[in-house]
N, C-alpha and C. Protein backbone atom coordinates (compact mmCIF):
# COMPACT_ATOMS: atom_id res chain seq x y z
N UNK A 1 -62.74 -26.09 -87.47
CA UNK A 1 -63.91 -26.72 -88.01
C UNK A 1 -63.63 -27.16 -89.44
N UNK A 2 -62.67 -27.46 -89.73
CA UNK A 2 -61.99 -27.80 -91.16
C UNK A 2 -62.90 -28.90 -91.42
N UNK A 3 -63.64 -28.75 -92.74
CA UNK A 3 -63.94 -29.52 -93.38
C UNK A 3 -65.59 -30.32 -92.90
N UNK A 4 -66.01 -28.69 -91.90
CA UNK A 4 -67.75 -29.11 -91.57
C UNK A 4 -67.76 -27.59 -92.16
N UNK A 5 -69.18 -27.51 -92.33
CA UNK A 5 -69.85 -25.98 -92.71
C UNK A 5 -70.46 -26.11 -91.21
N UNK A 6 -70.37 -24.31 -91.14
CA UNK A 6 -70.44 -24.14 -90.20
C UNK A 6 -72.17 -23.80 -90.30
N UNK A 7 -72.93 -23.94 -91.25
CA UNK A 7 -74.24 -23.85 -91.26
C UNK A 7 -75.03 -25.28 -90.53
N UNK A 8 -73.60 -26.49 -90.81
CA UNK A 8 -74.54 -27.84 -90.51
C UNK A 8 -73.82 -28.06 -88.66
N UNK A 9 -73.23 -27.03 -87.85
CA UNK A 9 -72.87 -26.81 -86.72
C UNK A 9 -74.19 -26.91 -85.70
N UNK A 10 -74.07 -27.21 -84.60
CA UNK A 10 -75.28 -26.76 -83.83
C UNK A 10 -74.82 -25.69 -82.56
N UNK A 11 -74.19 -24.55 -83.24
CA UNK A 11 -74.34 -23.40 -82.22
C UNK A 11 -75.52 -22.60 -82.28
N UNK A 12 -75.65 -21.77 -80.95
CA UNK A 12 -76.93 -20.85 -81.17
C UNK A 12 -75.91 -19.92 -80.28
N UNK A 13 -76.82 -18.71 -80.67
CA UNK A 13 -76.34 -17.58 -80.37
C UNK A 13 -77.18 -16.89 -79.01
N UNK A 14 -77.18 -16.33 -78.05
CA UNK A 14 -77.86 -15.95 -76.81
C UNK A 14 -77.60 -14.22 -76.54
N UNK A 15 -78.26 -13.16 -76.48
CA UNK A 15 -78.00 -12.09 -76.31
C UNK A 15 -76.46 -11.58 -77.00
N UNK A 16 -75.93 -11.98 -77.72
CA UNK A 16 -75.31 -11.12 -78.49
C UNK A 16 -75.58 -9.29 -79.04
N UNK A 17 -74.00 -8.88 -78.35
CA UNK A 17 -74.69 -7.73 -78.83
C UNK A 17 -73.11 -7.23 -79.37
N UNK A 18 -73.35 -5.74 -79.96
CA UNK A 18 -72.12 -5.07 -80.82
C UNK A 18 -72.40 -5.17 -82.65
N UNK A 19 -71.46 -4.80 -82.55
CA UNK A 19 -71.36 -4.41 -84.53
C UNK A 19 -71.49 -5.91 -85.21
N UNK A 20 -72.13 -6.28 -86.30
CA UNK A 20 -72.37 -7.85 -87.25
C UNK A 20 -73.22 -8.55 -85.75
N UNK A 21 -73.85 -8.47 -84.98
CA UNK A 21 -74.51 -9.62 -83.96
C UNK A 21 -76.12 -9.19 -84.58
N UNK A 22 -76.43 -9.30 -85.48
CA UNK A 22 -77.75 -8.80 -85.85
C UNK A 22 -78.60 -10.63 -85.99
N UNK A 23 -79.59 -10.91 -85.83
CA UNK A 23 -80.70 -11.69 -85.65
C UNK A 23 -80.67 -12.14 -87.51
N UNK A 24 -80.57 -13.31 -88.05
CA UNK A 24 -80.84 -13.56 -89.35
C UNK A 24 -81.07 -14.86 -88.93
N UNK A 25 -81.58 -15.71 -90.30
CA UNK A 25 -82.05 -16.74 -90.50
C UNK A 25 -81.39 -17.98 -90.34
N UNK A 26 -79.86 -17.01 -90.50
CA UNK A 26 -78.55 -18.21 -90.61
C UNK A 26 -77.87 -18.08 -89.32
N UNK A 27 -78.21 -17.29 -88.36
CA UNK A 27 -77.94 -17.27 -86.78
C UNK A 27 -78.61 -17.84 -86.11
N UNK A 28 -79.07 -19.14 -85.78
CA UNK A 28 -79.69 -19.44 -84.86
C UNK A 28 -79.35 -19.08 -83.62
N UNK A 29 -80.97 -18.46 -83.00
CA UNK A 29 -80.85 -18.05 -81.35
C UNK A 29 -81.21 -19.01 -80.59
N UNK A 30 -80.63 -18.92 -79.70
CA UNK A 30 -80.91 -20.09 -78.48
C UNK A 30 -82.08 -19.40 -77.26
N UNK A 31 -82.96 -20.43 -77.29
CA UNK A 31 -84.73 -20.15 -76.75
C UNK A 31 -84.20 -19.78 -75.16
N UNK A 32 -84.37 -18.33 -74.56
CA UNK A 32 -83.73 -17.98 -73.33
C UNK A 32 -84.39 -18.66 -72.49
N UNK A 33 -85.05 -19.57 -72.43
CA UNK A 33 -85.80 -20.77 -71.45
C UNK A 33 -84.87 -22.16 -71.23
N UNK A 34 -84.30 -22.25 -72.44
CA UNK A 34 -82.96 -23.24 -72.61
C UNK A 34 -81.57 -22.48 -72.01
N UNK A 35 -81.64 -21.71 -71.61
CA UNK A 35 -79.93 -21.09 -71.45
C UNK A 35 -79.57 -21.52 -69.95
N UNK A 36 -80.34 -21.96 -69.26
CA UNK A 36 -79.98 -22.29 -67.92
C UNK A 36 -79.18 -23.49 -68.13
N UNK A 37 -79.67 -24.53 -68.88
CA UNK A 37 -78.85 -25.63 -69.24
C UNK A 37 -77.90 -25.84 -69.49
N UNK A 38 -77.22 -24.59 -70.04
CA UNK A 38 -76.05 -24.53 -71.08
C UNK A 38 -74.89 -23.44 -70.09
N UNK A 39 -74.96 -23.57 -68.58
CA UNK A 39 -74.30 -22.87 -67.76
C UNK A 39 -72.58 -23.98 -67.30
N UNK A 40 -71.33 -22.62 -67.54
CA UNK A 40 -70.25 -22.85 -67.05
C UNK A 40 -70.70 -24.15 -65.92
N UNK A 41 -70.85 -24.32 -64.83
CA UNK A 41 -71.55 -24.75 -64.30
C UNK A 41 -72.07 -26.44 -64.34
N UNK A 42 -73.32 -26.62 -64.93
CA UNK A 42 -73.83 -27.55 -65.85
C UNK A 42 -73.04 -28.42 -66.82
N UNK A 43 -72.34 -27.73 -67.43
CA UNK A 43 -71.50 -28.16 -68.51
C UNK A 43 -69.79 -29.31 -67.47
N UNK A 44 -69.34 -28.34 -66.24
CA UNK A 44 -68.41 -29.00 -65.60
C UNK A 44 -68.96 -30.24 -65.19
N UNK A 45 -70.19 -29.76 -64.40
CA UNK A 45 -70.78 -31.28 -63.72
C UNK A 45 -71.00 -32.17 -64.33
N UNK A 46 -71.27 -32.41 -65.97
CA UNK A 46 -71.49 -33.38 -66.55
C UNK A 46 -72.02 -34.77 -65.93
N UNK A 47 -71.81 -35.66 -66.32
CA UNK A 47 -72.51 -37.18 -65.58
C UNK A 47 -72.04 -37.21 -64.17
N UNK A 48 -71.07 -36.73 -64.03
CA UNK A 48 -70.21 -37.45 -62.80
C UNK A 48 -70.41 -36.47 -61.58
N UNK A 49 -71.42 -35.24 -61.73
CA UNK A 49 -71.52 -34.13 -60.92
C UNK A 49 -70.42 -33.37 -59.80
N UNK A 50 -69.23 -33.36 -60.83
CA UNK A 50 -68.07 -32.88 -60.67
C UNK A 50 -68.41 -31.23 -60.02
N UNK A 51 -67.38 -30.97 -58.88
CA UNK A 51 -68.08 -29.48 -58.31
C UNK A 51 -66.67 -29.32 -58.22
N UNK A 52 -66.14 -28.77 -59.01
CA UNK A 52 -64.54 -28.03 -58.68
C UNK A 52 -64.39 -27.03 -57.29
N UNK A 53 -65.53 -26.27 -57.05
CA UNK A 53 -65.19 -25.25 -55.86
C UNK A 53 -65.60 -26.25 -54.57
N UNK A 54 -65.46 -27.49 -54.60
CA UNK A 54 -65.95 -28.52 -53.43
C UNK A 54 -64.51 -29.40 -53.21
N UNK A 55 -63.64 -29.20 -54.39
CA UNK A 55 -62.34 -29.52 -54.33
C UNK A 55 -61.48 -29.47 -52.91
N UNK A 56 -61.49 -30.68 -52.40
CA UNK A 56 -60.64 -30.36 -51.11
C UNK A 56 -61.28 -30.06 -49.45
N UNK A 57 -63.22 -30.37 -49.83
CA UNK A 57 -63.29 -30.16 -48.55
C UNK A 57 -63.96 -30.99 -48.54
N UNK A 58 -64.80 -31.40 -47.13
CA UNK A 58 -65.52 -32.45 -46.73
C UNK A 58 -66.70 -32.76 -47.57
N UNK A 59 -67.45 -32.13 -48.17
CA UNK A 59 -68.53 -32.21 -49.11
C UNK A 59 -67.50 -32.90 -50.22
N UNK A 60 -66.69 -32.81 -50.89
CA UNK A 60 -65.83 -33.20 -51.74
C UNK A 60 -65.87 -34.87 -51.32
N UNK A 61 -65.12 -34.67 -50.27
CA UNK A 61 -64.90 -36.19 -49.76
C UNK A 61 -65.82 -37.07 -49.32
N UNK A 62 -66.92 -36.77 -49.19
CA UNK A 62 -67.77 -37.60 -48.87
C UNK A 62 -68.53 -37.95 -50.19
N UNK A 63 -68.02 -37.07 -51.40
CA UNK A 63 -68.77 -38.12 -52.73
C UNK A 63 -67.84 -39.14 -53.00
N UNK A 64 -66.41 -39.35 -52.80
CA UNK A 64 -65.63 -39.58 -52.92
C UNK A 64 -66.22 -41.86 -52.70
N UNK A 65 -65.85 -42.57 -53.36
CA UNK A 65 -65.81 -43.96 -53.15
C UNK A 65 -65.00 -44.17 -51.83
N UNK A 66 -65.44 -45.45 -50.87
CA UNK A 66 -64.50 -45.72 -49.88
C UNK A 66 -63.58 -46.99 -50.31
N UNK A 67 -62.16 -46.81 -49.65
CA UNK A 67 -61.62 -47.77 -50.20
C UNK A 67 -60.95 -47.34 -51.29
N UNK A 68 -60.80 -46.47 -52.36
CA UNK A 68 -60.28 -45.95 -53.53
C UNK A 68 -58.73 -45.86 -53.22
C-alpha cells in the first residue's frame, strides 16, 4: 500500500477476534447484513458468473458460447 494511508483504504473489519482486534473509531466494521456480499464465492463470480467447481461438467458447458 506504498504511498496510500491506510486510513483513506476502504477495508472493514467483520468478527475479528484475538489480542489488538478491539472495535475503535479507526477500524471500520463491516454491517453483518453486508457480509453475504463479500463471500469467496461472490467475489469469483464477478460479472461473468464464473463457477470454478462447475469446471468441466455439463452445467459448465452449457454456459459456454457455441461455435467458440
Amino acid at each position: 500500500m506504498s504511498g496510500f494511508s491506510w486510513q483513506e483504504a476502504r477495508f472493514h473489519e467483520l468478527n475479528n477476534n484475538g489480542p489488538g482486534s478491539r472495535v475503535t473509531p479507526t477500524r471500520p466494521q463491516l454491517d453483518p447484513a453486508l457480509a453475504g456480499e463479500y463471500t469467496l464465492e461472490a467475489y469469483l463470480r464477478g460479472t461473468d458468473g464464473w463457477a470454478p467447481q462447475l469446471a468441466g461438467t455439463r452445467a459448465d458447458s452449457a454456459a459456454a458460447p457455441s461455435g467458440a
